[in-house]
Every structure is written in C-alpha cells, then in structure tokens.
C-alpha atoms as a PDB file:
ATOM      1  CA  UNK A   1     -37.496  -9.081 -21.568  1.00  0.00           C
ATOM      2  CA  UNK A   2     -37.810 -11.376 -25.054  1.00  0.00           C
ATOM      3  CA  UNK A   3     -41.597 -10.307 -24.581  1.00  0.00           C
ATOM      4  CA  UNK A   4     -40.953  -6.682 -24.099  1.00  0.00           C
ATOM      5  CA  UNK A   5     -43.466  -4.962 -26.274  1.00  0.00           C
ATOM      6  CA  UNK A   6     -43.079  -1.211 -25.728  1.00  0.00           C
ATOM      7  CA  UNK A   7     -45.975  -0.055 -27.771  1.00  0.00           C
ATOM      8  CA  UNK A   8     -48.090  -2.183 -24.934  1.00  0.00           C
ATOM      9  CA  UNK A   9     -46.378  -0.016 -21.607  1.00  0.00           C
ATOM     10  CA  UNK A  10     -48.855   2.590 -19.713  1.00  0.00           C
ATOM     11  CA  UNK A  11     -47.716   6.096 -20.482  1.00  0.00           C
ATOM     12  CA  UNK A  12     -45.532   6.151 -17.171  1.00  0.00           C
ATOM     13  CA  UNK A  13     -43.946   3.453 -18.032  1.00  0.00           C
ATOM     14  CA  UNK A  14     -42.973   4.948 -21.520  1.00  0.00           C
ATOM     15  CA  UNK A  15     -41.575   8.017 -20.313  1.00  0.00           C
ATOM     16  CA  UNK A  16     -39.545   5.974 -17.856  1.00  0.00           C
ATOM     17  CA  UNK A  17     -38.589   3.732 -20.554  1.00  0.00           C
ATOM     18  CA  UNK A  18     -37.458   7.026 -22.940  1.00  0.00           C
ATOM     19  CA  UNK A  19     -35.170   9.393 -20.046  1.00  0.00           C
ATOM     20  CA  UNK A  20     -33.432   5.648 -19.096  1.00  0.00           C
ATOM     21  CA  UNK A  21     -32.676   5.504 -22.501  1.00  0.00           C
ATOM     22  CA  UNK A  22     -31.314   8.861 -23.132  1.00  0.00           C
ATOM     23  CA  UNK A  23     -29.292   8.457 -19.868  1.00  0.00           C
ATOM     24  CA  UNK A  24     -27.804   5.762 -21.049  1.00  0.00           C
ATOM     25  CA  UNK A  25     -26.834   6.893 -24.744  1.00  0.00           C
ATOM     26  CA  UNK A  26     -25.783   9.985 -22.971  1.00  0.00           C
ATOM     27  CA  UNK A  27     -23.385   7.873 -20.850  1.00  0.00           C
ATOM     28  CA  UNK A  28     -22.640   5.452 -23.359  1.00  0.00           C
ATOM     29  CA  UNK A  29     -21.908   8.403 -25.890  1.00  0.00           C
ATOM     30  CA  UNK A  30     -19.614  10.463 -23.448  1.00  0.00           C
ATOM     31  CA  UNK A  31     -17.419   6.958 -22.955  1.00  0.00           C
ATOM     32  CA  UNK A  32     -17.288   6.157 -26.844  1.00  0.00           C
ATOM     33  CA  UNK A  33     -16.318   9.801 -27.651  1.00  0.00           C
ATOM     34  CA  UNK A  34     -12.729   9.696 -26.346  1.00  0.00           C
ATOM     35  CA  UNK A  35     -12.101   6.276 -27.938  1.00  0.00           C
ATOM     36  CA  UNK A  36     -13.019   8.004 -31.148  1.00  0.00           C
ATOM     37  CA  UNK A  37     -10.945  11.048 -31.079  1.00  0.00           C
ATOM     38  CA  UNK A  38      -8.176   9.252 -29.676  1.00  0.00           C
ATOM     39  CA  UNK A  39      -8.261   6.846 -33.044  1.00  0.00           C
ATOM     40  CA  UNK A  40      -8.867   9.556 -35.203  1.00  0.00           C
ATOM     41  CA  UNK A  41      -6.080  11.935 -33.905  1.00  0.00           C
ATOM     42  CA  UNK A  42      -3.332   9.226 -34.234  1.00  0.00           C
ATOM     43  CA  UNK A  43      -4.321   8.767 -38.119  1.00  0.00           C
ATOM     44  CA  UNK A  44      -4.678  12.488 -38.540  1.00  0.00           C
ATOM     45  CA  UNK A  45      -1.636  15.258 -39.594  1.00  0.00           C
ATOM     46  CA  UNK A  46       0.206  16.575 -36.738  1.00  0.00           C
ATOM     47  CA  UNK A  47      -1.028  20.319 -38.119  1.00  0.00           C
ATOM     48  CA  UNK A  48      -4.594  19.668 -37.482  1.00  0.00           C
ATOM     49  CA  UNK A  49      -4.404  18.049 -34.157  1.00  0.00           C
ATOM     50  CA  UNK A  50      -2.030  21.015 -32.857  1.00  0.00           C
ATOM     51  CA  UNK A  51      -4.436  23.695 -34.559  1.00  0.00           C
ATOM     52  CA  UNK A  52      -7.793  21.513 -32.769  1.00  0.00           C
ATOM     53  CA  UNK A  53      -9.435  20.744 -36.319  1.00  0.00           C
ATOM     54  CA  UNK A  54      -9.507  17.059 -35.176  1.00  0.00           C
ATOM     55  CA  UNK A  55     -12.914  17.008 -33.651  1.00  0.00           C
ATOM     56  CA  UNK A  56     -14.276  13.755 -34.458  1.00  0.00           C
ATOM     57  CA  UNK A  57     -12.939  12.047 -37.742  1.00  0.00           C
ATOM     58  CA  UNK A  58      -9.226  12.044 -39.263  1.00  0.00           C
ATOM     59  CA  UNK A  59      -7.561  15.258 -40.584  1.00  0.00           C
ATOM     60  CA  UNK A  60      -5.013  14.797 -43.299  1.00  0.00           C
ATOM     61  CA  UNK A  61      -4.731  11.030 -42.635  1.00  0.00           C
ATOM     62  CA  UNK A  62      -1.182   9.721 -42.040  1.00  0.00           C
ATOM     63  CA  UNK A  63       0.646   7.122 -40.219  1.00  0.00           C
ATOM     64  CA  UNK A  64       3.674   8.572 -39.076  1.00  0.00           C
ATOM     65  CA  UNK A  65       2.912   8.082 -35.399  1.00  0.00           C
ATOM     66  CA  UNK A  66       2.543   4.378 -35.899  1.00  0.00           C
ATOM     67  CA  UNK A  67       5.714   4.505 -37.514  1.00  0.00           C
ATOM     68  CA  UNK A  68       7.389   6.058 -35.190  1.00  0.00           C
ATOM     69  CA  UNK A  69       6.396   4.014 -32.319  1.00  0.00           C
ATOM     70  CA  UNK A  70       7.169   0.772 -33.894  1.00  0.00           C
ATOM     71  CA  UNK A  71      10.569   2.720 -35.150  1.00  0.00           C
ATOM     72  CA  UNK A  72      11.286   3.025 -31.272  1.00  0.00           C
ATOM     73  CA  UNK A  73      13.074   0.245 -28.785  1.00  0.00           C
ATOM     74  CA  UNK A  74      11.689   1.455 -25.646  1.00  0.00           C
ATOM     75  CA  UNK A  75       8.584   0.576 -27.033  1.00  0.00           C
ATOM     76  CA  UNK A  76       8.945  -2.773 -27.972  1.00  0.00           C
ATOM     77  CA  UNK A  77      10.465  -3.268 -24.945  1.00  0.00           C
ATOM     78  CA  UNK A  78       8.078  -1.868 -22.884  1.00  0.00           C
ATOM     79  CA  UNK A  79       5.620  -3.932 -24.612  1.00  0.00           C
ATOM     80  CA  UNK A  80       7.811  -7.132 -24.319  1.00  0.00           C
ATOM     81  CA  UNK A  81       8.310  -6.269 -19.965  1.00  0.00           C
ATOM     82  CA  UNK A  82       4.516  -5.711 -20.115  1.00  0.00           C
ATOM     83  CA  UNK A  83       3.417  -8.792 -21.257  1.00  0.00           C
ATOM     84  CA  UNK A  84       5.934 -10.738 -19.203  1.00  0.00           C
ATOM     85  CA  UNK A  85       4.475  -9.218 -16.173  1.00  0.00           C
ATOM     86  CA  UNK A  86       0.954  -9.403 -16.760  1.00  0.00           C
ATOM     87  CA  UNK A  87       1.041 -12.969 -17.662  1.00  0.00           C
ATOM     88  CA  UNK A  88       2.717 -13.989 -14.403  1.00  0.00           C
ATOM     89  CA  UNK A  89       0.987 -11.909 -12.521  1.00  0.00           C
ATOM     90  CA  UNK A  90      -2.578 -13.103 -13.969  1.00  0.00           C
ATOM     91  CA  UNK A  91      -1.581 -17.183 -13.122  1.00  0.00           C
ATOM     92  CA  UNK A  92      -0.277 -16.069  -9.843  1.00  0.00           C
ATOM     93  CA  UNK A  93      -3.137 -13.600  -8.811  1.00  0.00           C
ATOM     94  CA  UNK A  94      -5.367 -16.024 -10.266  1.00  0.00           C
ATOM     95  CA  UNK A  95      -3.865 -19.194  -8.828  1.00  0.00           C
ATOM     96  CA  UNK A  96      -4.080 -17.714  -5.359  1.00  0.00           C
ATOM     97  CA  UNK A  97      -7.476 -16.150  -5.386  1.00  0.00           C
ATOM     98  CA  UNK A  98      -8.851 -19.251  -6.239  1.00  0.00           C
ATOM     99  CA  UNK A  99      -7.629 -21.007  -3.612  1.00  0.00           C
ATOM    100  CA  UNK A 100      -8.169 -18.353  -0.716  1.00  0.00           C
ATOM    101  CA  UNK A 101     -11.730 -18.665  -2.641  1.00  0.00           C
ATOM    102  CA  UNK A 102     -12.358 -22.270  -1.741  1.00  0.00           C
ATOM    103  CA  UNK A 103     -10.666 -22.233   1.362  1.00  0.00           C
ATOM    104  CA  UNK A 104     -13.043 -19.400   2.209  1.00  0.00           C
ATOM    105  CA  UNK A 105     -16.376 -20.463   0.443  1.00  0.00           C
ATOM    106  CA  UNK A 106     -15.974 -23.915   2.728  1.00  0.00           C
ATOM    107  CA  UNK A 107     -18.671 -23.435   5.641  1.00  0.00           C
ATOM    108  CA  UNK A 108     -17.134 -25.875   8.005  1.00  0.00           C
ATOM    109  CA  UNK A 109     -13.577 -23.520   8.164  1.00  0.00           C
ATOM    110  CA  UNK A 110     -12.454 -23.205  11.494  1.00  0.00           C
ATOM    111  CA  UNK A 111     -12.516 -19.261  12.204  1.00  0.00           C
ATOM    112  CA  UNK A 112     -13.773 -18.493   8.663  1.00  0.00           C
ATOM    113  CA  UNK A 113     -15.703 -15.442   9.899  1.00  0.00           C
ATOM    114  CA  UNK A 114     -12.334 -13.614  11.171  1.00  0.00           C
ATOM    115  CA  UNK A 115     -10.087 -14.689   8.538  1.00  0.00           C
ATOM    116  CA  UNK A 116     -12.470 -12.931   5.852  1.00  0.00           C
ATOM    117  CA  UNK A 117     -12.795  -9.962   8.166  1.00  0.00           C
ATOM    118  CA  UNK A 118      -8.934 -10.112   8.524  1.00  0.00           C
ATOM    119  CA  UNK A 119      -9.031  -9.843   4.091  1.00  0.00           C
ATOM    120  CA  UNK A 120     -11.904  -7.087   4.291  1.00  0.00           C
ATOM    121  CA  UNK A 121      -9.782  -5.147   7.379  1.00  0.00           C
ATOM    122  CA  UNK A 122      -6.951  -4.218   4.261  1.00  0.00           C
ATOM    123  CA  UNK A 123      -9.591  -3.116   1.429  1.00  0.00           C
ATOM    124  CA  UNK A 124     -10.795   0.212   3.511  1.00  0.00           C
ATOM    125  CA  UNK A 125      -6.765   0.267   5.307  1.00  0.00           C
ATOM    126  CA  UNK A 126      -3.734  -0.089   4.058  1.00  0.00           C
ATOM    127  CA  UNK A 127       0.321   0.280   5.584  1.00  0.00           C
ATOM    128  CA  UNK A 128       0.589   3.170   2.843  1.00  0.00           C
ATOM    129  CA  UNK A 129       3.650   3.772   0.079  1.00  0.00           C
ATOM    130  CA  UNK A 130       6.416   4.320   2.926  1.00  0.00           C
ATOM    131  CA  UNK A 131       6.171   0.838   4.433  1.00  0.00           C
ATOM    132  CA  UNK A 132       5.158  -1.063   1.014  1.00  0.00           C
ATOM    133  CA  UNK A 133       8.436   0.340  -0.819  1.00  0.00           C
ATOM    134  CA  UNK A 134      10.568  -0.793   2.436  1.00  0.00           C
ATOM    135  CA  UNK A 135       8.840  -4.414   2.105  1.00  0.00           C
ATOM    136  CA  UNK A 136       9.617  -4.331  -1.272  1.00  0.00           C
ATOM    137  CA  UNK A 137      13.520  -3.555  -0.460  1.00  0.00           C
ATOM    138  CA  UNK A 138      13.496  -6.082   2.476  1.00  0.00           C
ATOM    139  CA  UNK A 139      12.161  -8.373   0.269  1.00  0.00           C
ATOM    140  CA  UNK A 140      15.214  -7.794  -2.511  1.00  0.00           C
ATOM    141  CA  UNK A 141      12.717  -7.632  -4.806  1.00  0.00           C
ATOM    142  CA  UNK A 142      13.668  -3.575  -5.870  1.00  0.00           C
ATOM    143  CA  UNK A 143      14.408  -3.308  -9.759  1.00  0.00           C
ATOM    144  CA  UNK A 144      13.428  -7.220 -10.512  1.00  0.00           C
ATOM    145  CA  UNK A 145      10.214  -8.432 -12.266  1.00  0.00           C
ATOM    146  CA  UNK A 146       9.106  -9.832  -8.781  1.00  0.00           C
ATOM    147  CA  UNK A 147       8.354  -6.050  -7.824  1.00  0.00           C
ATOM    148  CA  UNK A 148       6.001  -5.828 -10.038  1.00  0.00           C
ATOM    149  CA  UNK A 149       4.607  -9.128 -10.222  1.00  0.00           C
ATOM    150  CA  UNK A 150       4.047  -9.760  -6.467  1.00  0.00           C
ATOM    151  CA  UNK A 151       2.910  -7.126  -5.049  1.00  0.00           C
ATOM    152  CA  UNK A 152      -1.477  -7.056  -5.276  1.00  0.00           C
ATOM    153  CA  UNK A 153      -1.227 -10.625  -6.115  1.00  0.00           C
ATOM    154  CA  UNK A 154      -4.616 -11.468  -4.297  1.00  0.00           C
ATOM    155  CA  UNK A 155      -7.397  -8.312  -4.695  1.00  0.00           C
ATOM    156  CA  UNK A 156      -9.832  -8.643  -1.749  1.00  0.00           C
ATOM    157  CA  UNK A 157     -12.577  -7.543  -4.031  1.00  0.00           C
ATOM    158  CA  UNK A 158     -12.084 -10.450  -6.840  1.00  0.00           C
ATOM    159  CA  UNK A 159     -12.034 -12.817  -4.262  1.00  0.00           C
ATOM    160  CA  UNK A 160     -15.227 -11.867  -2.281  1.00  0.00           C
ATOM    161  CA  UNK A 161     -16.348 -12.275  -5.813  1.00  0.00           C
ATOM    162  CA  UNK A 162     -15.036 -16.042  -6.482  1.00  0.00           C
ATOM    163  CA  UNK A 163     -15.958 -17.426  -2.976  1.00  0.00           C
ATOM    164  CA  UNK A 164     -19.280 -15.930  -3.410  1.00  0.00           C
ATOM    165  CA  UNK A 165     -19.544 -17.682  -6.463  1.00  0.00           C
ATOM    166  CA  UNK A 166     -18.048 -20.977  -5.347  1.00  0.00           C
ATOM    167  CA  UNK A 167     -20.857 -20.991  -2.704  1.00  0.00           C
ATOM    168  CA  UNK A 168     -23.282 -20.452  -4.109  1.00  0.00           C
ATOM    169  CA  UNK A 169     -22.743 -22.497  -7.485  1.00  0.00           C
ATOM    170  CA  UNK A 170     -20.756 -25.433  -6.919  1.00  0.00           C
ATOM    171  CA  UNK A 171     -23.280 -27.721  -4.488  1.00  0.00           C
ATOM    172  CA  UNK A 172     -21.864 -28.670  -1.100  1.00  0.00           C
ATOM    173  CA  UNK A 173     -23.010 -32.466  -2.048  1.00  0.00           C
ATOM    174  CA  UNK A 174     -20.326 -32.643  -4.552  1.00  0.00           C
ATOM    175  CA  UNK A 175     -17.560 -32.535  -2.010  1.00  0.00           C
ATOM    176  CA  UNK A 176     -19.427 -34.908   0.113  1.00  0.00           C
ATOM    177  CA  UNK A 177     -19.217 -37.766  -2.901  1.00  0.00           C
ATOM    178  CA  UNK A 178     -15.716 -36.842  -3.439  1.00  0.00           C
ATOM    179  CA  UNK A 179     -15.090 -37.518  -0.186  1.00  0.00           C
ATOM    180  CA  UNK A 180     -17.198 -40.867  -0.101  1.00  0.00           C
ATOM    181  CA  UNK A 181     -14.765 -41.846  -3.400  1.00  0.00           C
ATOM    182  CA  UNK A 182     -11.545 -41.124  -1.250  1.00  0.00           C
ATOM    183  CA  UNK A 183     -11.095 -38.108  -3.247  1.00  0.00           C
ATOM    184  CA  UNK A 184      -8.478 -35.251  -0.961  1.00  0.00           C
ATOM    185  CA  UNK A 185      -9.262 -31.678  -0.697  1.00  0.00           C
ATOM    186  CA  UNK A 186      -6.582 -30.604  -2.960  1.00  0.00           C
ATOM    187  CA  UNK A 187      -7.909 -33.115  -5.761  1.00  0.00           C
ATOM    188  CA  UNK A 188     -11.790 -31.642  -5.100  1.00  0.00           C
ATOM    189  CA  UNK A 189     -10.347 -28.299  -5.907  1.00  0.00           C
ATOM    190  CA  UNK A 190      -8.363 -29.361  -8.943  1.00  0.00           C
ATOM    191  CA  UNK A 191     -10.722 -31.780 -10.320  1.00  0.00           C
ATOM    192  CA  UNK A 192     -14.206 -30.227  -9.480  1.00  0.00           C
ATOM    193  CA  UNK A 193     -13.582 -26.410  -8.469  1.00  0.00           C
ATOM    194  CA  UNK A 194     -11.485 -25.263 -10.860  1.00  0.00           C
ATOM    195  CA  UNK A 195     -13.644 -27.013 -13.599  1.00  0.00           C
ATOM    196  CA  UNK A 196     -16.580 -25.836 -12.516  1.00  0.00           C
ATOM    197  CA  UNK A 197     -15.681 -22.245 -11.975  1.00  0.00           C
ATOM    198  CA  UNK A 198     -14.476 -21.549 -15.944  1.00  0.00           C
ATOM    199  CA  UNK A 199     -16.968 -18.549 -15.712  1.00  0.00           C
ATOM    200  CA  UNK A 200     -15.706 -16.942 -12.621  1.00  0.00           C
ATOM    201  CA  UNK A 201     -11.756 -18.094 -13.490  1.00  0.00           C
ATOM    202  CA  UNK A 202     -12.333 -15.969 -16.881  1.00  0.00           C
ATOM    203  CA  UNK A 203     -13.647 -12.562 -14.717  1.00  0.00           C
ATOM    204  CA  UNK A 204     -10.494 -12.659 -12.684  1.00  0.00           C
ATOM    205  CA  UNK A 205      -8.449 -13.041 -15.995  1.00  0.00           C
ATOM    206  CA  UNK A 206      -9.768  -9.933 -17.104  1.00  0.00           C
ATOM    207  CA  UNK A 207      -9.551  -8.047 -14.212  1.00  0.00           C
ATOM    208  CA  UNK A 208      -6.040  -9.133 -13.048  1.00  0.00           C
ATOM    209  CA  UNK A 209      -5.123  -8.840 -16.681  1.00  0.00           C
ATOM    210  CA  UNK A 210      -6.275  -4.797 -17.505  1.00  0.00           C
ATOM    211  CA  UNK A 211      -4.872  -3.957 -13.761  1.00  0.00           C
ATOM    212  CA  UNK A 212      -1.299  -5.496 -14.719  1.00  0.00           C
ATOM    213  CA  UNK A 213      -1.377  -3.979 -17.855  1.00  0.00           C
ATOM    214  CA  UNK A 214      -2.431  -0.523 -16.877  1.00  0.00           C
ATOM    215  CA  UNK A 215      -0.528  -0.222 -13.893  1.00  0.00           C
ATOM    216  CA  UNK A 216       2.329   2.180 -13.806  1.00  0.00           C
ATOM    217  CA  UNK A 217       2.337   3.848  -9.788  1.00  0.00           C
ATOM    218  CA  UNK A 218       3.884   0.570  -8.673  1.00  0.00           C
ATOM    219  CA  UNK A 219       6.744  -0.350 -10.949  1.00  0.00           C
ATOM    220  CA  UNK A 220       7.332   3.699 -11.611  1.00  0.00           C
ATOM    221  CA  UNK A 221       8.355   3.198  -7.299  1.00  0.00           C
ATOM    222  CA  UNK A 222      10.157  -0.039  -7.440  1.00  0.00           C
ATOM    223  CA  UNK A 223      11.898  -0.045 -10.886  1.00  0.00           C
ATOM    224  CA  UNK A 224      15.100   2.604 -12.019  1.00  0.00           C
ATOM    225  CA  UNK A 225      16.555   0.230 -14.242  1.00  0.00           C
ATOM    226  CA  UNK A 226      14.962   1.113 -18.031  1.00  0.00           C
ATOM    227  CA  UNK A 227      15.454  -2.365 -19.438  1.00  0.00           C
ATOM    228  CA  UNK A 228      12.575  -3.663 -16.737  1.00  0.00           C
ATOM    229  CA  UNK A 229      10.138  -0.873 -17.489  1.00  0.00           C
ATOM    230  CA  UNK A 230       6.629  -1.641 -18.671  1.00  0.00           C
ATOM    231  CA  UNK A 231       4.964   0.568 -21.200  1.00  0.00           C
ATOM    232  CA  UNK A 232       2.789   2.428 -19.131  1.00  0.00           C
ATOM    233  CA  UNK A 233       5.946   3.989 -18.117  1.00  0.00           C
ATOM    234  CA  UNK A 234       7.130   4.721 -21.164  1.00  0.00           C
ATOM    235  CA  UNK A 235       3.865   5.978 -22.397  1.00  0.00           C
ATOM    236  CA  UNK A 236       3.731   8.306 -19.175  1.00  0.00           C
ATOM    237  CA  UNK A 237       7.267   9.683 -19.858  1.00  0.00           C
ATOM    238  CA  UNK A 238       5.471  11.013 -23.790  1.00  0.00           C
ATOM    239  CA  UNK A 239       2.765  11.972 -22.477  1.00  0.00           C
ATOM    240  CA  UNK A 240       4.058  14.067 -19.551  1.00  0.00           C
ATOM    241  CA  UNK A 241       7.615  15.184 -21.499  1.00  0.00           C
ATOM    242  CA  UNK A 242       5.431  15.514 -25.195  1.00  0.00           C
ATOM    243  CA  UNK A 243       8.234  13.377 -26.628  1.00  0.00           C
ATOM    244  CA  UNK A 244       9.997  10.788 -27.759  1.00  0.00           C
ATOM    245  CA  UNK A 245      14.215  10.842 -26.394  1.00  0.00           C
ATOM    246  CA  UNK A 246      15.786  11.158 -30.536  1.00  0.00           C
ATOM    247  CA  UNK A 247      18.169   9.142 -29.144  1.00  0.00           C
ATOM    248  CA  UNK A 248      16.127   5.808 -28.863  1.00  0.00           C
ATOM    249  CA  UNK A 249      14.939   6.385 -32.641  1.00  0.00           C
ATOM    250  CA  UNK A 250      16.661   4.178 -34.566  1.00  0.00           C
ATOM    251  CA  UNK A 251      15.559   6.050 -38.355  1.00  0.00           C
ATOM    252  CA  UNK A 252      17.702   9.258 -39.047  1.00  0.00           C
ATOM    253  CA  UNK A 253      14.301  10.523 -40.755  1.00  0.00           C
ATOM    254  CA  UNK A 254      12.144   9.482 -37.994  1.00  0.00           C
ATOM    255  CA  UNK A 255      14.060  11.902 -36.221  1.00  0.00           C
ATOM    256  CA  UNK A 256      14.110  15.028 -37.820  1.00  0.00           C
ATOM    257  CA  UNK A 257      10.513  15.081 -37.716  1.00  0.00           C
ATOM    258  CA  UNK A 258       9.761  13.271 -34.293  1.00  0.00           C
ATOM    259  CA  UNK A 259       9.161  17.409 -32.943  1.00  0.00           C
ATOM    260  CA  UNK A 260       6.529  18.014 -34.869  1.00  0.00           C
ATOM    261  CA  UNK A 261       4.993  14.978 -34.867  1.00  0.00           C
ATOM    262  CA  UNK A 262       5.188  14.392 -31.327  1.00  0.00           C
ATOM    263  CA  UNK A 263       1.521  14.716 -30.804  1.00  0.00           C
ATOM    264  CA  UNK A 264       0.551  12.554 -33.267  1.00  0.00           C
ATOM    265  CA  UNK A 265       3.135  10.088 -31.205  1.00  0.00           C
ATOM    266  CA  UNK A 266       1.031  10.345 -28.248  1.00  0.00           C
ATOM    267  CA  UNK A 267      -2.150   9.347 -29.466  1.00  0.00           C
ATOM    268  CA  UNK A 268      -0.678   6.156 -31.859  1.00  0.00           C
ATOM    269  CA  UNK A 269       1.325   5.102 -28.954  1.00  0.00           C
ATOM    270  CA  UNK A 270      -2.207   4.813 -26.800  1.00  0.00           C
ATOM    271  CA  UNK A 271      -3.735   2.935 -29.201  1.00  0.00           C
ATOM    272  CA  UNK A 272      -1.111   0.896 -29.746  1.00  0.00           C
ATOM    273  CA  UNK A 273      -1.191   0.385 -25.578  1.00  0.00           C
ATOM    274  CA  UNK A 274      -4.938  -0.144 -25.540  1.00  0.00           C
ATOM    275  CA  UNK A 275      -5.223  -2.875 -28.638  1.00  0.00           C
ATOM    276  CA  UNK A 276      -4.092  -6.113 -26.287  1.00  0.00           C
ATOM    277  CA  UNK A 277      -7.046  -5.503 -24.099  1.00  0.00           C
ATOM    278  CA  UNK A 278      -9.526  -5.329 -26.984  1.00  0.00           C
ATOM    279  CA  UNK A 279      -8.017  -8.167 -28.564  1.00  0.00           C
ATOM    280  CA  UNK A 280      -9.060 -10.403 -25.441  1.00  0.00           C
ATOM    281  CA  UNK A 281     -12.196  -9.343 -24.301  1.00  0.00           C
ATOM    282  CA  UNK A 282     -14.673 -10.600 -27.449  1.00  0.00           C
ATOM    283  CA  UNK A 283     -12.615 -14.201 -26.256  1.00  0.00           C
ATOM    284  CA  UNK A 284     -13.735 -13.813 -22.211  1.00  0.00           C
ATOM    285  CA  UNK A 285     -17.150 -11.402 -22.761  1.00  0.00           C
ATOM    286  CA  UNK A 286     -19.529 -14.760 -21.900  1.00  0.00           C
ATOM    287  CA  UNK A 287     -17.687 -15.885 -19.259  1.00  0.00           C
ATOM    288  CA  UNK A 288     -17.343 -12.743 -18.021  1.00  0.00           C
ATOM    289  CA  UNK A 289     -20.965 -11.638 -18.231  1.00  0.00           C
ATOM    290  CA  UNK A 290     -22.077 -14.496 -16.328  1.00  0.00           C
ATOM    291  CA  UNK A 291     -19.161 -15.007 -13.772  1.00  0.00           C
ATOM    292  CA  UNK A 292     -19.281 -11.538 -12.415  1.00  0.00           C
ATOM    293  CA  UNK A 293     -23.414 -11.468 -12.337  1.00  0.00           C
ATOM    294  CA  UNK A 294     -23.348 -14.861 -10.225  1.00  0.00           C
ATOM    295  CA  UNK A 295     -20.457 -13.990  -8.325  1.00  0.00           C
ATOM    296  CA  UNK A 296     -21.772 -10.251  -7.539  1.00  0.00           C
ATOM    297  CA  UNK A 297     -25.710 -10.404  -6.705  1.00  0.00           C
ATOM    298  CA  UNK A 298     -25.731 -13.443  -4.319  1.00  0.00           C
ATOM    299  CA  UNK A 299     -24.127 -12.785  -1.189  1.00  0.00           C
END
C-alpha cells in the first residue's frame, strides 16, 4: 500500500476504490457526529439545547454543567469507586487471562481440546441473572467492591485472542531452552511470556479497562449501598430522572439553577465520563493495533 498510486488503477478498480471510500466516511461520519454534538451541547446554554438550536457547534457557550458536576459528591465519588474497580479488575482479568492463555496455547496439555470447548460452551450459554445474583449472595460478595470486581474476570473472547497469539508468536523452541537451563514453567511464563506478549497484554488492558468502566447492569444488581456506586450509575440515574438530587449540591447557587440547567448536566457529565478512556488510548493505540491483528487473523 506505500506504492498505491491511484491515478495508475483500471477504471473498475477506481470506482471500487471511490463507493469504499464514501462507505467509510459515511460510517466514520455517522460515529464522529454524536461525539460532536455531545461536546458541543455541554458548552452550549441550556435554552438552545432545550429549543434544538444545538445542531453541530456551541450555542451561547457556558460552563455551568461542568460546574455543576464537579460541584456534586456523587460524582466524585462515583468517579473515585470507578477507578478503584476498573483498576483491580484490569490486573485481575488480565492476570488470569494470561495465564489460562499459556496454559491453553501449550500443545502438549493433557485434554486441551475439551477444556477450551468447556471456555467456548459459556460464550453462546450462560446460567442467566437469577443464578449469577444468588452466586453473588452465596459468595457474600453483595454490596462489596468484590461484586463488581469478580464477576467477568476472564472474557472467553480476549482469551481465544491471547492464546492465539501466544501460539503463534512466541516459538515453541524457547520453552525447550528454558527447559534445557532448568528454567520451571511458572518462571517461562514470567520471564519469557509475559515479556514477550507486551502487544497482546496492552489489547486486554483496553478492553478489560472500557468494559469496567462502562459497565453499570452488574453493580446496578449487586450494589444498594450509594457510597460503592460507580459512575455509570450515577450518570444513569441523570440521564433517566433528567436531574441532579439538590440535595447532593453542595453550592446554594448551583442549586437554584440545577432545573434549568439539567440538560446541560447531562451532556458535561458524559464527557466528563468518557475523557479517562481517551486519555489512555493514544498511550496503548500501537500495541493495540498490532496485538489484536496477530492475535485475531491466525487461528
């Protein structure tokens, strides 16, 4: 593709070439429009997103949303909870998909063959909500951080996607000269695996890590207690109530106007939600390019 030289295509190819690329902008276009209003509406007046003039750029441009969400405790600690849990639950998830990886990727496992069709069985059937929330309670794990961090710990589908990449990129003959230099199975996955698989490591940060983060069905189940919720919950309760409790507003002037600035509250509040993920990505976009290419097309 360096070479590619459009001007030099046959006339099929060029109109191939030209409705793939409109597809795409059309795509790409109908994802980046959202993101846009969504930016613009939580900068804009709360008159012109109630009367729709908000369309694509900011209208009356204010900040009172921000305010307001940064004015509010549940926020911050929704935001602190959130963190909390999706750090533990990325080292965990990731911790143990790696290892189920190796274990798996390793052609001389006895029974190998079952064991992954015993992982694929639960991607296409599950016990459903019933039985998971009574684990949950068996477990003592109701209205504790371990409700939310435990449960999904190991997705089948990111770990099809590290074994396939262990496989196929870490050479079999390293294991026999670790081996040959005395080296144990645990210290070839320590001190060769896990080195070796930075690329693949870096997809299942991101993936674990936007899951965590976005999830809201599980702890909205297993949580009651306020103090433990995450901020997707508290986002859902604006965004399906239209408002902010006045109670957990801290400013007297913050709350005289939190009605009618409610939706502006909604839209800085998703931004504000959205911005950790951003942040990361640019730091795990190389990695992640080429561990989920590697890990995906060779099977």
């Amino acid at each position: 593709m360096a070479n590619f030289n459009f001007r030099h295509c046959t006339a099929g190819d060029k109109i191939f070439y030209i409705i793939i690329f409109f597809i795409l902008t059309s795509f790409f276009l109908a994802v980046l429009y959202p993101v846009v209003f969504v930016v613009s509406a939580s900068i804009s007046s709360a008159d012109a997103i109630l009367s729709g003039r908000v369309v694509l750029f900011p209208v009356g441009f204010n900040v009172e949303g921000y305010k307001t969400v940064f004015n509010t405790p549940n926020v911050w600690i929704g935001f602190r909870n959130s963190v909390l849990y999706t750090a533990a639950s990325i080292v965990l998830a990731v911790t143990l998909t790696m290892m189920a990886a190796y274990v798996l990727s390793r052609t001389d496992l006895p029974g190998g063959n079952f064991i992954m069709l015993l992982f694929t069985f639960t991607m296409f059937f599950s016990g459903g909500i019933i039985p998971s929330y009574m684990l949950i309670r068996a477990l003592g794990f109701l209205n504790t951080p371990l409700a939310v961090i435990v449960p999904g710990s190991i997705g089948v589908f990111n770990m099809i996607i590290a074994r396939t990449f262990i496989r196929h990129n870490i050479p079999g003959e390293l294991l026999d000269s670790a081996r040959i230099d005395g080296c144990s199975d645990i210290g070839y996955f320590v001190k060769i695996v896990i080195p070796l698989s930075q690329a693949i490591i870096a997809v299942l940060v991101l993936f674990y890590g936007v899951s965590n983060w976005n999830a809201f069905f599980g702890p909205m189940i297993y949580l009651s207690n306020r103090n433990l919720f995450p901020l997707t919950l508290f986002l859902r309760e604006i965004l399906m109530l239209g408002q902010i409790d006045p109670s957990t507003v801290t400013d007297p002037e913050m709350q005289m106007r939190l009605a009618e600035a409610a939706a502006v509250i909604r839209y800085a509040l998703i931004i504000v939600t959205i911005i950790p993920v951003i942040m990361i990505y640019p730091f795990v976009q190389k990695y992640f390019i080429q561990g989920i290419m590697i890990g995906s097309i060779k099977g």
